[in-house]
N, C-alpha and C. Protein backbone atom coordinates (compact mmCIF):
# COMPACT_ATOMS: atom_id res chain seq x y z
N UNK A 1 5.46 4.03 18.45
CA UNK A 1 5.35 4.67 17.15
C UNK A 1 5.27 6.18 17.31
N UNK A 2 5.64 6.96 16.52
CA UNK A 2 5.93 8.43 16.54
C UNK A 2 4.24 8.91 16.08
N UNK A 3 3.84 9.86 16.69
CA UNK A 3 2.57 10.29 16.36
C UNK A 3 3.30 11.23 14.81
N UNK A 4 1.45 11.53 14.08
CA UNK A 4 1.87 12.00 12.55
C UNK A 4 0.48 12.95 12.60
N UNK A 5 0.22 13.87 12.19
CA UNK A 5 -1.09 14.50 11.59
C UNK A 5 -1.13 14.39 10.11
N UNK A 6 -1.82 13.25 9.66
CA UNK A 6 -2.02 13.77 8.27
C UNK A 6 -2.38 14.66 7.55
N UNK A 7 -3.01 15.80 8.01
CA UNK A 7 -2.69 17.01 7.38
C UNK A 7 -0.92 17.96 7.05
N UNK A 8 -0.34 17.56 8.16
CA UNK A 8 0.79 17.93 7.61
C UNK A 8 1.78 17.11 6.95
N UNK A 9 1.32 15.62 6.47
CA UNK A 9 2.16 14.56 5.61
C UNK A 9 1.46 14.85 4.22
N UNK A 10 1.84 15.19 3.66
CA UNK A 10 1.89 15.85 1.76
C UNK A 10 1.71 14.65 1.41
N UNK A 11 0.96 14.95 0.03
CA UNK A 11 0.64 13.92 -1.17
C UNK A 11 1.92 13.69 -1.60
N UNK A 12 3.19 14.47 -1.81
CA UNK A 12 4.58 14.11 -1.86
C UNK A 12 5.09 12.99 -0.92
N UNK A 13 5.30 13.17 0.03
CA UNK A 13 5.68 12.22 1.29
C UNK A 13 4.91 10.89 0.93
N UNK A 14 3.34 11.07 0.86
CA UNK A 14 2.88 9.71 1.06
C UNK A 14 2.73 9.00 -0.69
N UNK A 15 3.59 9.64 -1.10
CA UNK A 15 3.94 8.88 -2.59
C UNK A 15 5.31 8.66 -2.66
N UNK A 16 6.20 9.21 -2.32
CA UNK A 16 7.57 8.44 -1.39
C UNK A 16 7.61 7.49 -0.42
N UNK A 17 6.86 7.11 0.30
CA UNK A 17 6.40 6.54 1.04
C UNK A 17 5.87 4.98 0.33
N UNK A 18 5.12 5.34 0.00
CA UNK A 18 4.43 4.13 -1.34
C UNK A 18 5.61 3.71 -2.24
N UNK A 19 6.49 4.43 -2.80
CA UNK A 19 8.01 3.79 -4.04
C UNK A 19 8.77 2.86 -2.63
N UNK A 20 8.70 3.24 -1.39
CA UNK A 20 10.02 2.81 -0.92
C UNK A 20 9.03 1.59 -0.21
N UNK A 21 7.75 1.01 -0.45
CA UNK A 21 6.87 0.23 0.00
C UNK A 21 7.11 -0.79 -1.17
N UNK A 22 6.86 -0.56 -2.57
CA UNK A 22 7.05 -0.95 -3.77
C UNK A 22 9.12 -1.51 -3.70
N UNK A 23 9.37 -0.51 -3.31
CA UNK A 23 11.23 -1.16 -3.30
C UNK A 23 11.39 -2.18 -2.11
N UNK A 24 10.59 -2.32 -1.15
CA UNK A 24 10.67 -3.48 0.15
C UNK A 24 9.40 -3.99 0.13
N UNK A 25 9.05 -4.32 -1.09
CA UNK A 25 8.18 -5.30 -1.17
C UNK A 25 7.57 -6.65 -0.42
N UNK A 26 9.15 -7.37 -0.82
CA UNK A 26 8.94 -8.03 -0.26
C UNK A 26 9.04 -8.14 1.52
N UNK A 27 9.97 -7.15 2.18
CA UNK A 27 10.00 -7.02 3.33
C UNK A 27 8.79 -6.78 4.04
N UNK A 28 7.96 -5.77 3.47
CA UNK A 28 6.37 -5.82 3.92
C UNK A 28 5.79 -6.80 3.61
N UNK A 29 5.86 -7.55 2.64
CA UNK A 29 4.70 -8.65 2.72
C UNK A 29 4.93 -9.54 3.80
N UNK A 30 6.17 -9.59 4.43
CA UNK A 30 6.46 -10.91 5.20
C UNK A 30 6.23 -9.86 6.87
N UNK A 31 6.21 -8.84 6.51
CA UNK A 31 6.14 -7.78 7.90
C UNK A 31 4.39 -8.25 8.47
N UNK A 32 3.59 -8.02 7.09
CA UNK A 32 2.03 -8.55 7.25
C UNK A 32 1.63 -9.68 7.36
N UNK A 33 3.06 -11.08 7.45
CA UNK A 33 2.02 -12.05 7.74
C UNK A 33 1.85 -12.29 5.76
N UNK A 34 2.04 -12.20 4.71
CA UNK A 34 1.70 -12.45 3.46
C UNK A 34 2.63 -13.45 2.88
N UNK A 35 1.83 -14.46 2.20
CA UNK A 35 2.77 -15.44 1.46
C UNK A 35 1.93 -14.83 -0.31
N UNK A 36 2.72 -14.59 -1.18
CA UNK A 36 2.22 -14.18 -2.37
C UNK A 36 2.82 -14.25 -3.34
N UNK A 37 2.61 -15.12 -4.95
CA UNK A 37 3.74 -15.87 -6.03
C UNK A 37 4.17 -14.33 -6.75
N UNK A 38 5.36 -14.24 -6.74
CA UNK A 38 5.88 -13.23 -7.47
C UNK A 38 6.40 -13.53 -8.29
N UNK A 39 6.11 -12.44 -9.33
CA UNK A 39 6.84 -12.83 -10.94
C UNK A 39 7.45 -11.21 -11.30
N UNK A 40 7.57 -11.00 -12.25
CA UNK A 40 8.77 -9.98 -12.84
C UNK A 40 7.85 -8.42 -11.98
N UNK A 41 6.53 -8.29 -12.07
CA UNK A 41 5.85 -6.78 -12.32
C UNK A 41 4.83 -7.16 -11.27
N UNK A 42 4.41 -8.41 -11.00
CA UNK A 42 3.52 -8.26 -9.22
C UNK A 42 3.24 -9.57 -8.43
N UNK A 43 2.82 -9.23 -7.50
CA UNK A 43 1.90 -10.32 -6.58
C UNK A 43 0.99 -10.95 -7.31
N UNK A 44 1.00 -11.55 -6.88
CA UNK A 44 -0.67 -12.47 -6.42
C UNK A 44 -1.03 -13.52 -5.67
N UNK A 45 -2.50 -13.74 -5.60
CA UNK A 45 -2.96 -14.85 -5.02
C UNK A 45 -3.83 -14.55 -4.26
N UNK A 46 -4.48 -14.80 -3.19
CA UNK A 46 -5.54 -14.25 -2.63
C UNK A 46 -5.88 -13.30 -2.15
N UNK A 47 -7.10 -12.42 -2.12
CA UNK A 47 -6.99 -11.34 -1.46
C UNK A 47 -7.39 -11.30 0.05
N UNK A 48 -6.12 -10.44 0.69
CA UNK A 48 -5.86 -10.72 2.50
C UNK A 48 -6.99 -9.73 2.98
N UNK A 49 -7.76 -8.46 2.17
CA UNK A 49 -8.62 -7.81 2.86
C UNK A 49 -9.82 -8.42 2.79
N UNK A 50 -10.09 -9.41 2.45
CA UNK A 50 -12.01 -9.58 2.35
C UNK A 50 -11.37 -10.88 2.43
N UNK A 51 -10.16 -11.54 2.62
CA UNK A 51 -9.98 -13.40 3.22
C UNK A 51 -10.60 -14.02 2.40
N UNK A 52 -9.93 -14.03 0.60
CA UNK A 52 -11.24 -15.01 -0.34
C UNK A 52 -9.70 -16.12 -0.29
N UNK A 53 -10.37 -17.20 -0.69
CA UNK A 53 -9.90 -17.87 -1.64
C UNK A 53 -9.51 -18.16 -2.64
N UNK A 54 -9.78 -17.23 -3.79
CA UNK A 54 -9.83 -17.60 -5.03
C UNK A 54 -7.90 -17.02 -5.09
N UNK A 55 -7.33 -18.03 -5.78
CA UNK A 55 -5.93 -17.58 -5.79
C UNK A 55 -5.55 -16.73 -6.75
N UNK A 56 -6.02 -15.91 -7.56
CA UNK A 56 -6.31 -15.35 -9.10
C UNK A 56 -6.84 -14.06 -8.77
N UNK A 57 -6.99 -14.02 -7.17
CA UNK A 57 -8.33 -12.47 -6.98
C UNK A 57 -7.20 -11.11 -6.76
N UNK A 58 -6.19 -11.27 -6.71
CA UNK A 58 -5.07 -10.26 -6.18
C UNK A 58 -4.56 -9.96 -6.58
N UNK A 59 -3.97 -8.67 -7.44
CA UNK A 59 -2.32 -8.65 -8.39
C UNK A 59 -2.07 -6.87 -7.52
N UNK A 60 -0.82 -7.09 -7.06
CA UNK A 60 -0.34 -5.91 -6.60
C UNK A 60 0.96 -6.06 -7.60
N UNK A 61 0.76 -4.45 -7.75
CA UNK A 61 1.93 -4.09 -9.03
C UNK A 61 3.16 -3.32 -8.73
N UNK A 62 3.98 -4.48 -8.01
CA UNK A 62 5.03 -3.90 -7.34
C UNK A 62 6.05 -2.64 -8.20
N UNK A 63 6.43 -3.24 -8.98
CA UNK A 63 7.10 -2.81 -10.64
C UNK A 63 5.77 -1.81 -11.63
N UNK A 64 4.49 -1.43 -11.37
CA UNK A 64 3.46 -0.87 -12.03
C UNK A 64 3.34 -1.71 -12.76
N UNK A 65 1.84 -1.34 -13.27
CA UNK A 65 0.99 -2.08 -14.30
C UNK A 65 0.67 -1.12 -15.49
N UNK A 66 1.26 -0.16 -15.79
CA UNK A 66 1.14 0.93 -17.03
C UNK A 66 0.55 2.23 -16.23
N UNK A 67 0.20 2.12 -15.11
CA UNK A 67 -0.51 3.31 -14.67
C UNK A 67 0.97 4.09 -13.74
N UNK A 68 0.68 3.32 -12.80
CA UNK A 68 1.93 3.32 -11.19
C UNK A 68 2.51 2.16 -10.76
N UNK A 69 3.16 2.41 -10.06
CA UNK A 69 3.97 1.73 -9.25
C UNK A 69 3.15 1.51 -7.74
N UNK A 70 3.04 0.15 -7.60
CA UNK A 70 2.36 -0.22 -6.25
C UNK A 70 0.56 0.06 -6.06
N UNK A 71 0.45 0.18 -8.06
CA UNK A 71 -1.04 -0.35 -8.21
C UNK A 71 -1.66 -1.44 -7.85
N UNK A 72 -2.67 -1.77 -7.23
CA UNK A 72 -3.32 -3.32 -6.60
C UNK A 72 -4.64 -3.15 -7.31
N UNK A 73 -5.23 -4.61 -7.13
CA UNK A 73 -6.96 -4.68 -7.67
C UNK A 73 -6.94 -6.06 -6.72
N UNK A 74 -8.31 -6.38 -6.88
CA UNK A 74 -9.09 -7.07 -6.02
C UNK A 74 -10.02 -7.43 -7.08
N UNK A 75 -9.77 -8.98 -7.59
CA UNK A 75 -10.31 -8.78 -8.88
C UNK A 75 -12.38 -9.73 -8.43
N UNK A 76 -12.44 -10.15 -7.41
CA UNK A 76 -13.37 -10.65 -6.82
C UNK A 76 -14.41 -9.60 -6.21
N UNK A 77 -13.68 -9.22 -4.91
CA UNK A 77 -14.66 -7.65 -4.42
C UNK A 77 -14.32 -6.63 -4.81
N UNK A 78 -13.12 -6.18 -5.23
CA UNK A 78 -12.59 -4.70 -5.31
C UNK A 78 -12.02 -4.07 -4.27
N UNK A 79 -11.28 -5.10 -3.69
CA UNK A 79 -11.57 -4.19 -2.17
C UNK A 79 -10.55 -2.63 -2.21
N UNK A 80 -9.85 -2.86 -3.50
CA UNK A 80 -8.63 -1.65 -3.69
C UNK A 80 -10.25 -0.04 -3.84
N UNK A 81 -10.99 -0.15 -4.02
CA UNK A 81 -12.22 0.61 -3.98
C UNK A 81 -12.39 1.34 -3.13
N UNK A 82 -12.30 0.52 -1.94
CA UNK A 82 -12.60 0.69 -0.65
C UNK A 82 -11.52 1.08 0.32
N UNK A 83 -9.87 0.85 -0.01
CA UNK A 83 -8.97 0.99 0.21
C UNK A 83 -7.83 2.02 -0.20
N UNK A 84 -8.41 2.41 -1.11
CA UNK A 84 -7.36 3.12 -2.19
C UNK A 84 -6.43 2.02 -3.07
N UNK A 85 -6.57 2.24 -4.45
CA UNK A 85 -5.72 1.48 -4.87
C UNK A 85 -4.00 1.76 -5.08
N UNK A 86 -3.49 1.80 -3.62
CA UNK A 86 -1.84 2.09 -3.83
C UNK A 86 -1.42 0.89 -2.55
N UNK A 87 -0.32 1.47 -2.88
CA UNK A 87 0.44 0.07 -1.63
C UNK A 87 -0.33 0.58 -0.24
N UNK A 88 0.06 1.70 0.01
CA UNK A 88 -0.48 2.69 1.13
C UNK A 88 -1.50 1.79 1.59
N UNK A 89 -2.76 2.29 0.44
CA UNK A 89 -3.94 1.48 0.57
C UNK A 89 -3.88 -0.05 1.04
N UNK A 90 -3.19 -0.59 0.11
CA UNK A 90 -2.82 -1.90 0.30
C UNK A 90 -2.73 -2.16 1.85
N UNK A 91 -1.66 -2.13 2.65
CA UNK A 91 -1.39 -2.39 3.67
C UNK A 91 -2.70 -1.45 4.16
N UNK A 92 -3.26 -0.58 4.56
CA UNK A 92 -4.38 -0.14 5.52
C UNK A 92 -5.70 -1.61 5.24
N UNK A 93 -5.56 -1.92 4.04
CA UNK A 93 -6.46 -2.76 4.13
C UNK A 93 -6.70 -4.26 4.84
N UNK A 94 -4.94 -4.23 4.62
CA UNK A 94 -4.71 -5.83 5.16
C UNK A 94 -4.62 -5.42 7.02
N UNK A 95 -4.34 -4.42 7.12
CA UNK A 95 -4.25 -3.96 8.88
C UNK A 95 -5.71 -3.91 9.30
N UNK A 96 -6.60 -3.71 8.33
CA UNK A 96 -7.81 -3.58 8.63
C UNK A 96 -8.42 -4.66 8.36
N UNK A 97 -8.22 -5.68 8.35
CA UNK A 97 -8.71 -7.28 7.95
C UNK A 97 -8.34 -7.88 9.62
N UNK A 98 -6.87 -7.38 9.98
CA UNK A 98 -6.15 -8.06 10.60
C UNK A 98 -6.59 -7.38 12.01
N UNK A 99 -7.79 -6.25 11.88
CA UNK A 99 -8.02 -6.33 13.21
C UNK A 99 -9.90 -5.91 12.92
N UNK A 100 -10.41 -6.67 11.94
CA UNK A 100 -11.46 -7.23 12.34
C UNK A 100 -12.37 -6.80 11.20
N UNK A 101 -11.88 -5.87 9.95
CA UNK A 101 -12.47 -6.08 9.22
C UNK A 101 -13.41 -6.72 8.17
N UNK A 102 -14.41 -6.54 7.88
CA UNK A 102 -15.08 -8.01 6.94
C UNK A 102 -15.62 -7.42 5.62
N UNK A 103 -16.46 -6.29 5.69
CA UNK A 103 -16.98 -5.76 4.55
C UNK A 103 -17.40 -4.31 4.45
N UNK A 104 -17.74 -3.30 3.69
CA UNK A 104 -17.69 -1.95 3.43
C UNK A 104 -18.70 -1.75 4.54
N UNK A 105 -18.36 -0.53 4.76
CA UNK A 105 -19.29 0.01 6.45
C UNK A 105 -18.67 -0.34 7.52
N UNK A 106 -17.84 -1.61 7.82
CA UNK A 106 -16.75 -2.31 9.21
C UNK A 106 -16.18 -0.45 8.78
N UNK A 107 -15.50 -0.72 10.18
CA UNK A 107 -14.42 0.18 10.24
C UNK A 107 -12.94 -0.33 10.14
N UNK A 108 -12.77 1.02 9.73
CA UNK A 108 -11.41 0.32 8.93
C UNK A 108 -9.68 1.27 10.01
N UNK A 109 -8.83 0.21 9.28
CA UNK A 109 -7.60 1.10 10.45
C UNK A 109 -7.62 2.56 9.80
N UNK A 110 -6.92 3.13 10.76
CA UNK A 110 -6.97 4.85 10.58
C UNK A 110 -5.39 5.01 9.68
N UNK A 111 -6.09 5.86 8.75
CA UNK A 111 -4.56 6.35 7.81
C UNK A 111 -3.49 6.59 8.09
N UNK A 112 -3.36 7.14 9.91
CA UNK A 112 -2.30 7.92 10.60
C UNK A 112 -1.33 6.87 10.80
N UNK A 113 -2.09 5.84 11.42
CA UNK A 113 -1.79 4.54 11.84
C UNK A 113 -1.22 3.77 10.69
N UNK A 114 -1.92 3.68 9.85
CA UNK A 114 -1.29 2.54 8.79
C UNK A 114 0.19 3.47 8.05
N UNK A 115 0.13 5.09 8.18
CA UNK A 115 1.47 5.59 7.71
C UNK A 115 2.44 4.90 8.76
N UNK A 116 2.05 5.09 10.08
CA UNK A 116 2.99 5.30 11.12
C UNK A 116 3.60 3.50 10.96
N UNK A 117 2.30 2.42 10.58
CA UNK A 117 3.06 1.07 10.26
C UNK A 117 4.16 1.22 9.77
N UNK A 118 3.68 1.43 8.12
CA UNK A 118 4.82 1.45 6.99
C UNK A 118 5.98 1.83 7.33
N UNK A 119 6.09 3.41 7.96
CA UNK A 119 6.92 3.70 8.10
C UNK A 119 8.30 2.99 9.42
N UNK A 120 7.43 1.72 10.18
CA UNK A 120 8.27 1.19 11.19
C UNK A 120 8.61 -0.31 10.47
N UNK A 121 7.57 -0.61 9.66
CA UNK A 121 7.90 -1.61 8.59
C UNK A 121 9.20 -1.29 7.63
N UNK A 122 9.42 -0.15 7.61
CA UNK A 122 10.85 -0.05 6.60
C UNK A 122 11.70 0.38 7.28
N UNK A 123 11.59 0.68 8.48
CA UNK A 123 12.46 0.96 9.66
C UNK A 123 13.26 2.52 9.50
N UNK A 124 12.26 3.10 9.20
CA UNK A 124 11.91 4.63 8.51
C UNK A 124 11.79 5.66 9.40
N UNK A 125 11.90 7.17 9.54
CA UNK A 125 11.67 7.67 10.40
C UNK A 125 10.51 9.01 9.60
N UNK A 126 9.90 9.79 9.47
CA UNK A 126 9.25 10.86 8.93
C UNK A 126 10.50 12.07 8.30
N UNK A 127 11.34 11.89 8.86
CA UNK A 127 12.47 12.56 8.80
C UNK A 127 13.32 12.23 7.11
N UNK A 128 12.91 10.59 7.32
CA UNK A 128 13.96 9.90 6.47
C UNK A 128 13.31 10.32 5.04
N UNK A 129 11.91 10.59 5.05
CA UNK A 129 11.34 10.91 3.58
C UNK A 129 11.43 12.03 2.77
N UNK A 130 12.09 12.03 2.03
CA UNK A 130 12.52 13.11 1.21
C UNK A 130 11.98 12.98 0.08
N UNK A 131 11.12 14.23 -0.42
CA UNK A 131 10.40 14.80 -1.65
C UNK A 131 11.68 15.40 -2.79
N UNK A 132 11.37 15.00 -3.79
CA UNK A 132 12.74 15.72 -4.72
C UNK A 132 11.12 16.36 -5.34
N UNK A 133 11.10 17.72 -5.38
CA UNK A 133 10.23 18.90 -5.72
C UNK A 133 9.90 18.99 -7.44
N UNK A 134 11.54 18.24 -7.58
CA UNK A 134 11.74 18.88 -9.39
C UNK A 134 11.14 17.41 -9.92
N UNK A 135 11.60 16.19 -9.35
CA UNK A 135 10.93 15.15 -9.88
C UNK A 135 9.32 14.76 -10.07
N UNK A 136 8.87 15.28 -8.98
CA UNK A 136 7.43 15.69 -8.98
C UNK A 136 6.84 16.17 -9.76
N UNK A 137 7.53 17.86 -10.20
CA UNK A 137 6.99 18.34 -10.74
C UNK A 137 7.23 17.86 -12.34
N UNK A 138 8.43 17.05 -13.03
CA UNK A 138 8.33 16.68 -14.41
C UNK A 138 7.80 15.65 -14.57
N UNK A 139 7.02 14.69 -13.35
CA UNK A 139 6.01 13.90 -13.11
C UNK A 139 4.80 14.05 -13.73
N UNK A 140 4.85 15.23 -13.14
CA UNK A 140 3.01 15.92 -13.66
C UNK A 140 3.12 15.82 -14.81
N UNK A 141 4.27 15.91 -16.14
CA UNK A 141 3.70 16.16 -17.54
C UNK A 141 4.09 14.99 -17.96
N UNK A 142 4.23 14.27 -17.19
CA UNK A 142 5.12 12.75 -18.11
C UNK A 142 3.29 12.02 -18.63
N UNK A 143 3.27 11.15 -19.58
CA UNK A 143 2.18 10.55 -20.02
C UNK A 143 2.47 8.72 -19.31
């Protein structure tokens, strides 16, 4: 994997990063090991960071839920709380389950790391992410 400093990966990048996570949806879920019922706008079924059962505890919003695109909840613990609620988040959480996570205070995978996943999960390079500056910015005033 290519080393990254997250100080020099922009809130731009790692929200490009997150749409093209949301557009290979399904390719990451099956990259993590995830079986999850999809319908028109998200996931669900259990949640993979805290390993519940309840099949109802999970909705990742591949398509957004009125807010964003690649919004998640954790409708049992919250674990999107503890994770950030974006895909980003998403996957750091399930990487952090998957190497030994259990509950708030565990340590969790490192951000650098879970970019540097994603980005080998979409078979991506740092290079390949491109910020459009102007879309961003008519972002900011959209409601």
């Amino acid at each position: 994997m290519q080393a990254m400093n997250r100080s020099s990966f922009s809130k731009g990048e790692i929200d490009v990063l997150a749409e093209l996570l949301c557009q290979n949806a399904d390719t990451v879920l099956s990259k993590l090991n995830l079986s999850l019922r999809k319908d028109f706008r998200k996931y669900s079924g259990c949640c993979p960071v805290h390993g519940g059962d309840n099949i109802t505890a999970l909705n990742l919003y591949h398509e957004g839920d009125g807010r964003q695109i690649g919004n998640w909840v954790c409708n049992t613990h919250h674990c999107e709380k503890i994770f950030h609620p974006t895909f980003v988040g998403f996957v750091r959480g399930v990487l952090s389950e998957q190497a030994g996570w259990r509950q708030k205070g565990d340590k969790v995978k490192d951000f650098v790391e879970t970019l540097n996943w994603c980005l080998d999960a979409l078979g991506k390079k740092r290079k390949d992410i491109v910020v459009d500056k102007v879309a961003i910015e008519r972002n900011r005033f959209e409601i």
